[in-house]
Each structure stands twice: as structure tokens, then as C-alpha cells.
Protein backbone atom coordinates (compact mmCIF):
# COMPACT_ATOMS: atom_id res chain seq x y z
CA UNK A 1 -8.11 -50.18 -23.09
CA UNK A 2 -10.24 -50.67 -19.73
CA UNK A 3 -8.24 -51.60 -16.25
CA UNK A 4 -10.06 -54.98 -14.89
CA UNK A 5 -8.91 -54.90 -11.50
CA UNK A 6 -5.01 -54.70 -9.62
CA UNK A 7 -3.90 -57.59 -10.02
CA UNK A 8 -0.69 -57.52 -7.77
CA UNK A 9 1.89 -56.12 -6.07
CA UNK A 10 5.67 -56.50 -5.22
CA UNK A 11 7.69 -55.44 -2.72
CA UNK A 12 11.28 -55.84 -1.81
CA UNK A 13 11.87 -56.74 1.87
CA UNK A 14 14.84 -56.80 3.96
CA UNK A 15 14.33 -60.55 5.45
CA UNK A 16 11.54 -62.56 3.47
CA UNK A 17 10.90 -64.56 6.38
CA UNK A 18 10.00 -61.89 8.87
CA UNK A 19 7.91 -60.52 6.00
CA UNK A 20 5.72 -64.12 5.52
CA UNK A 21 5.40 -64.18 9.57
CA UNK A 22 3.58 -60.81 8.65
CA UNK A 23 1.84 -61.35 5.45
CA UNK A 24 1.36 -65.13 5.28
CA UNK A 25 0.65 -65.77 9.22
CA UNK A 26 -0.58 -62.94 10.73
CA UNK A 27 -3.02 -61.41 7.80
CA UNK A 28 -3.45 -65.10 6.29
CA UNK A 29 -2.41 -65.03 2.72
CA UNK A 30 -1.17 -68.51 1.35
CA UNK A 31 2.24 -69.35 -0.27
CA UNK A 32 1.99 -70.56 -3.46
CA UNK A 33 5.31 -70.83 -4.23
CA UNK A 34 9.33 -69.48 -4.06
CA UNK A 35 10.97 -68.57 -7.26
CA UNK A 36 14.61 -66.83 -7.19
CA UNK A 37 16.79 -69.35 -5.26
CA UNK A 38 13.92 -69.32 -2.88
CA UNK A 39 14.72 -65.21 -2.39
CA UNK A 40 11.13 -64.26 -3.28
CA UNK A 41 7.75 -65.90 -2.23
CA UNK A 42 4.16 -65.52 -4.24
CA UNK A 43 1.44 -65.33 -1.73
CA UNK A 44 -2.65 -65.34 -2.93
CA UNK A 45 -5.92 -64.99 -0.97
CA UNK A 46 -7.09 -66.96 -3.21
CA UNK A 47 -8.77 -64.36 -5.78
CA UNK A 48 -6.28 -65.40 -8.62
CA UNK A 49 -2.64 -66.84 -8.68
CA UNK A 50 -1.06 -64.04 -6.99
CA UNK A 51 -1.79 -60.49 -5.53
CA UNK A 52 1.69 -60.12 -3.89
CA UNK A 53 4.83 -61.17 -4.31
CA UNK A 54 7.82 -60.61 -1.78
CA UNK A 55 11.83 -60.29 -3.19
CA UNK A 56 13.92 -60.35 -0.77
CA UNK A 57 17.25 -57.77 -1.03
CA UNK A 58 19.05 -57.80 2.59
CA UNK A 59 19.99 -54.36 3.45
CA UNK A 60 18.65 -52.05 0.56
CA UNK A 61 17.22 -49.10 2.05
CA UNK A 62 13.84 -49.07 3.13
CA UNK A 63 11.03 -46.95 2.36
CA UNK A 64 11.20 -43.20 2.88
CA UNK A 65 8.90 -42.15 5.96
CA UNK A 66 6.14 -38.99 5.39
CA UNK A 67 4.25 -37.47 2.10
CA UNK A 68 6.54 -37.83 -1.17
CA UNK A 69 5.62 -39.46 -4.63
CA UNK A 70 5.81 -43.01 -4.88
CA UNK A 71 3.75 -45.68 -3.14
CA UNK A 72 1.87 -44.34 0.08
CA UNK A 73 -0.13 -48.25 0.97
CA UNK A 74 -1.51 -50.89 -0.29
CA UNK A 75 -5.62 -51.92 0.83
CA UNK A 76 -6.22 -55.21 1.50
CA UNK A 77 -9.69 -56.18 2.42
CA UNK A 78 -10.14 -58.58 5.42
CA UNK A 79 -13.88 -59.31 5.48
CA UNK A 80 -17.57 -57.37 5.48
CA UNK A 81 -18.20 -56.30 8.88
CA UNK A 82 -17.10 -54.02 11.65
CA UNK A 83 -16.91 -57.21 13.77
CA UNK A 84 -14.29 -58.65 11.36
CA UNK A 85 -12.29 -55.51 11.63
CA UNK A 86 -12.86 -55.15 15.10
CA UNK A 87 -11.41 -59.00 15.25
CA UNK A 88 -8.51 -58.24 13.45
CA UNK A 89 -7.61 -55.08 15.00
CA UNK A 90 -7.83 -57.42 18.38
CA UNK A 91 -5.22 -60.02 16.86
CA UNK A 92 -2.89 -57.05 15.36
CA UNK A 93 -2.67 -55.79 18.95
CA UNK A 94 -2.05 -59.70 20.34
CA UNK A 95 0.22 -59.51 17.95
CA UNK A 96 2.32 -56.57 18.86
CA UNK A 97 1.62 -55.02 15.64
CA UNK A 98 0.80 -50.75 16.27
CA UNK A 99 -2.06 -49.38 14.74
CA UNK A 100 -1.13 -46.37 13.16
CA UNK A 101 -4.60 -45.14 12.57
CA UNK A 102 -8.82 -46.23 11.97
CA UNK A 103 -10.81 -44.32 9.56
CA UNK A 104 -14.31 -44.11 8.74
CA UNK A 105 -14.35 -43.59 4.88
CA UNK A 106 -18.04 -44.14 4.40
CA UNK A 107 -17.45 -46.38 1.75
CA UNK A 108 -15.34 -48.51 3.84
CA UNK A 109 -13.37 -48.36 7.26
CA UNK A 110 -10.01 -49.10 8.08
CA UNK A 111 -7.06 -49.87 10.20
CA UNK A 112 -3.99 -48.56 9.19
CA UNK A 113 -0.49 -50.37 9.95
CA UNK A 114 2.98 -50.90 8.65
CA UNK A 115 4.31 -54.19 7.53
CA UNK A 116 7.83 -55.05 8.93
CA UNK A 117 9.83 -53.08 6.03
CA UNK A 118 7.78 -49.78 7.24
CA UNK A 119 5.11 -50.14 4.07
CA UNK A 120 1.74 -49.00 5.20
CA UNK A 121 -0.73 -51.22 4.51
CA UNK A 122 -4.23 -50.47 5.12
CA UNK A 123 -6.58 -53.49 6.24
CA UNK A 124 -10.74 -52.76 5.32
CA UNK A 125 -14.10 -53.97 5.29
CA UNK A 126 -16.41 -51.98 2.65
CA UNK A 127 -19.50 -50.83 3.70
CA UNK A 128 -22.95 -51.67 2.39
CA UNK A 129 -23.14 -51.64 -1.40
CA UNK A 130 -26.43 -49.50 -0.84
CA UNK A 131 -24.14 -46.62 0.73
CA UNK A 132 -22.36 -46.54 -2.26
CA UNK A 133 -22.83 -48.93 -5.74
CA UNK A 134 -24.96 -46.66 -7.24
CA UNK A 135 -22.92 -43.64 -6.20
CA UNK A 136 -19.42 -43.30 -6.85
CA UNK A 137 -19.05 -39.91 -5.71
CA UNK A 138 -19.27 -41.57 -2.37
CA UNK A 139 -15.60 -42.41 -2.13
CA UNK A 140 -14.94 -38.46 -1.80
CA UNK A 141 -17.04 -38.40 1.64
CA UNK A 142 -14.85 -36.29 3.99
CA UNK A 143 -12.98 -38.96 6.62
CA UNK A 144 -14.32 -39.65 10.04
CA UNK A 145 -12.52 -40.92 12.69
CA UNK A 146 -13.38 -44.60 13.86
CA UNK A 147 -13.77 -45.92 16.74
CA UNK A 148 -13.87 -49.94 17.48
């Protein structure tokens, strides 16, 4: 068996509206649809049918906060420049969103955040292919801070 790609991910949220606001409007992926009484929304960026879907459950408890097992974020990729990262850390802070952290991973850099049910999602634009296609060790360069 070979892995193509991730195809998707779920998450249960407290108030699915509040989570769209986040997810559909503010980062700008696109409903395609509510199943579940219309308790859960399937949102694309247009790579395939979905890559997230949102279930709304009220007041379950929300994620823990610090290092355990489980989830620790999610990577969504927001364009292929600095300037496009730069952009969106600019409409985060319009936006009242915190930025929890920017990293430069070599093979990409990133802003770090949490989505309105404390999930951390990190937003990134890769770096050249040169710096790393033909060199997967890459990935393991040691983090740098970033500065935008």
C-alpha cells in the first residue's frame, strides 16, 4: 500500500458557525455543503471534494492545551511567497486573530494560530523546490525564527 496524499480532516467544534467565520471567511475555504441536520459543514480549497469537514457538538470539551498524544495542528498552505504570508499574517492581525508563533523551517515558513475551538493550525508557504525536491533530508533543518 502507498499513502497518496491527506486527504481530509474533521473536527468537532463547539458552534459551527463561529468555526466557518474562521475557516470559510477568514482563511477562504468554500462550503460545499451541510450534511447532519445542517450540524456539520464540508469545506474544500478546491484540491478535491473536501479537505475538512466541521461537526458541530455544543459543549463537548475542547482540546487539551500543551504536549500530549493526539493531534498537535493541522498545515494548511496559503500561497508561494513570503509576501503571501506576510499578507495573511496582516489580515489575521485585522482580524483579531493572535499569532502564536512564525517559523523558518527551510523547507517552508509559517504562522502559527489557533482556530476558535483552541486547534492549532499552522498556515505556510513552501520554499523553493530547489531548497528541497531533491533532498528530503531537508525537512529535518533545525527551526529558525521568522521574522515578517
Amino acid at each position: 500500500m502507498k499513502a497518496h496524499y491527506l486527504g481530509h480532516v474533521v473536527f468537532y467544534v463547539k458552534d459551527l458557525e463561529r468555526s466557518l467565520a474562521f475557516y470559510r471567511d477568514l482563511l477562504g475555504f468554500k462550503e460545499v455543503g451541510r450534511i447532519f441536520n445542517g450540524l456539520a459543514a464540508a469545506l474544500t480549497s478546491g484540491r478535491t471534494h473536501h479537505e475538512l469537514l466541521l461537526i458541530q457538538v455544543g459543549e463537548a470539551p475542547g482540546p487539551p492545551v500543551g504536549r500530549r498524544r493526539g493531534l498537535y495542528h493541522i498545515g494548511i498552505k496559503i500561497g508561494d511567497s513570503l509576501a503571501e504570508l506576510r499578507a495573511a499574517k496582516n489580515e489575521l492581525e485585522a482580524a483579531g486573530i493572535p499569532i502564536d508563533g512564525m517559523s523558518d523551517h527551510t523547507v517552508s515558513q509559517s504562522l502559527y494560530l489557533r482556530d476558535p475551538d483552541g486547534n492549532e493550525v499552522e498556515l505556510y508557504v513552501d520554499a523553493d523546490e530547489s531548497l528541497w525536491k531533491n533532498d528530503p533530508a531537508a525537512v529535518l533543518s533545525p527551526i529558525k525564527p521568522l521574522r515578517l
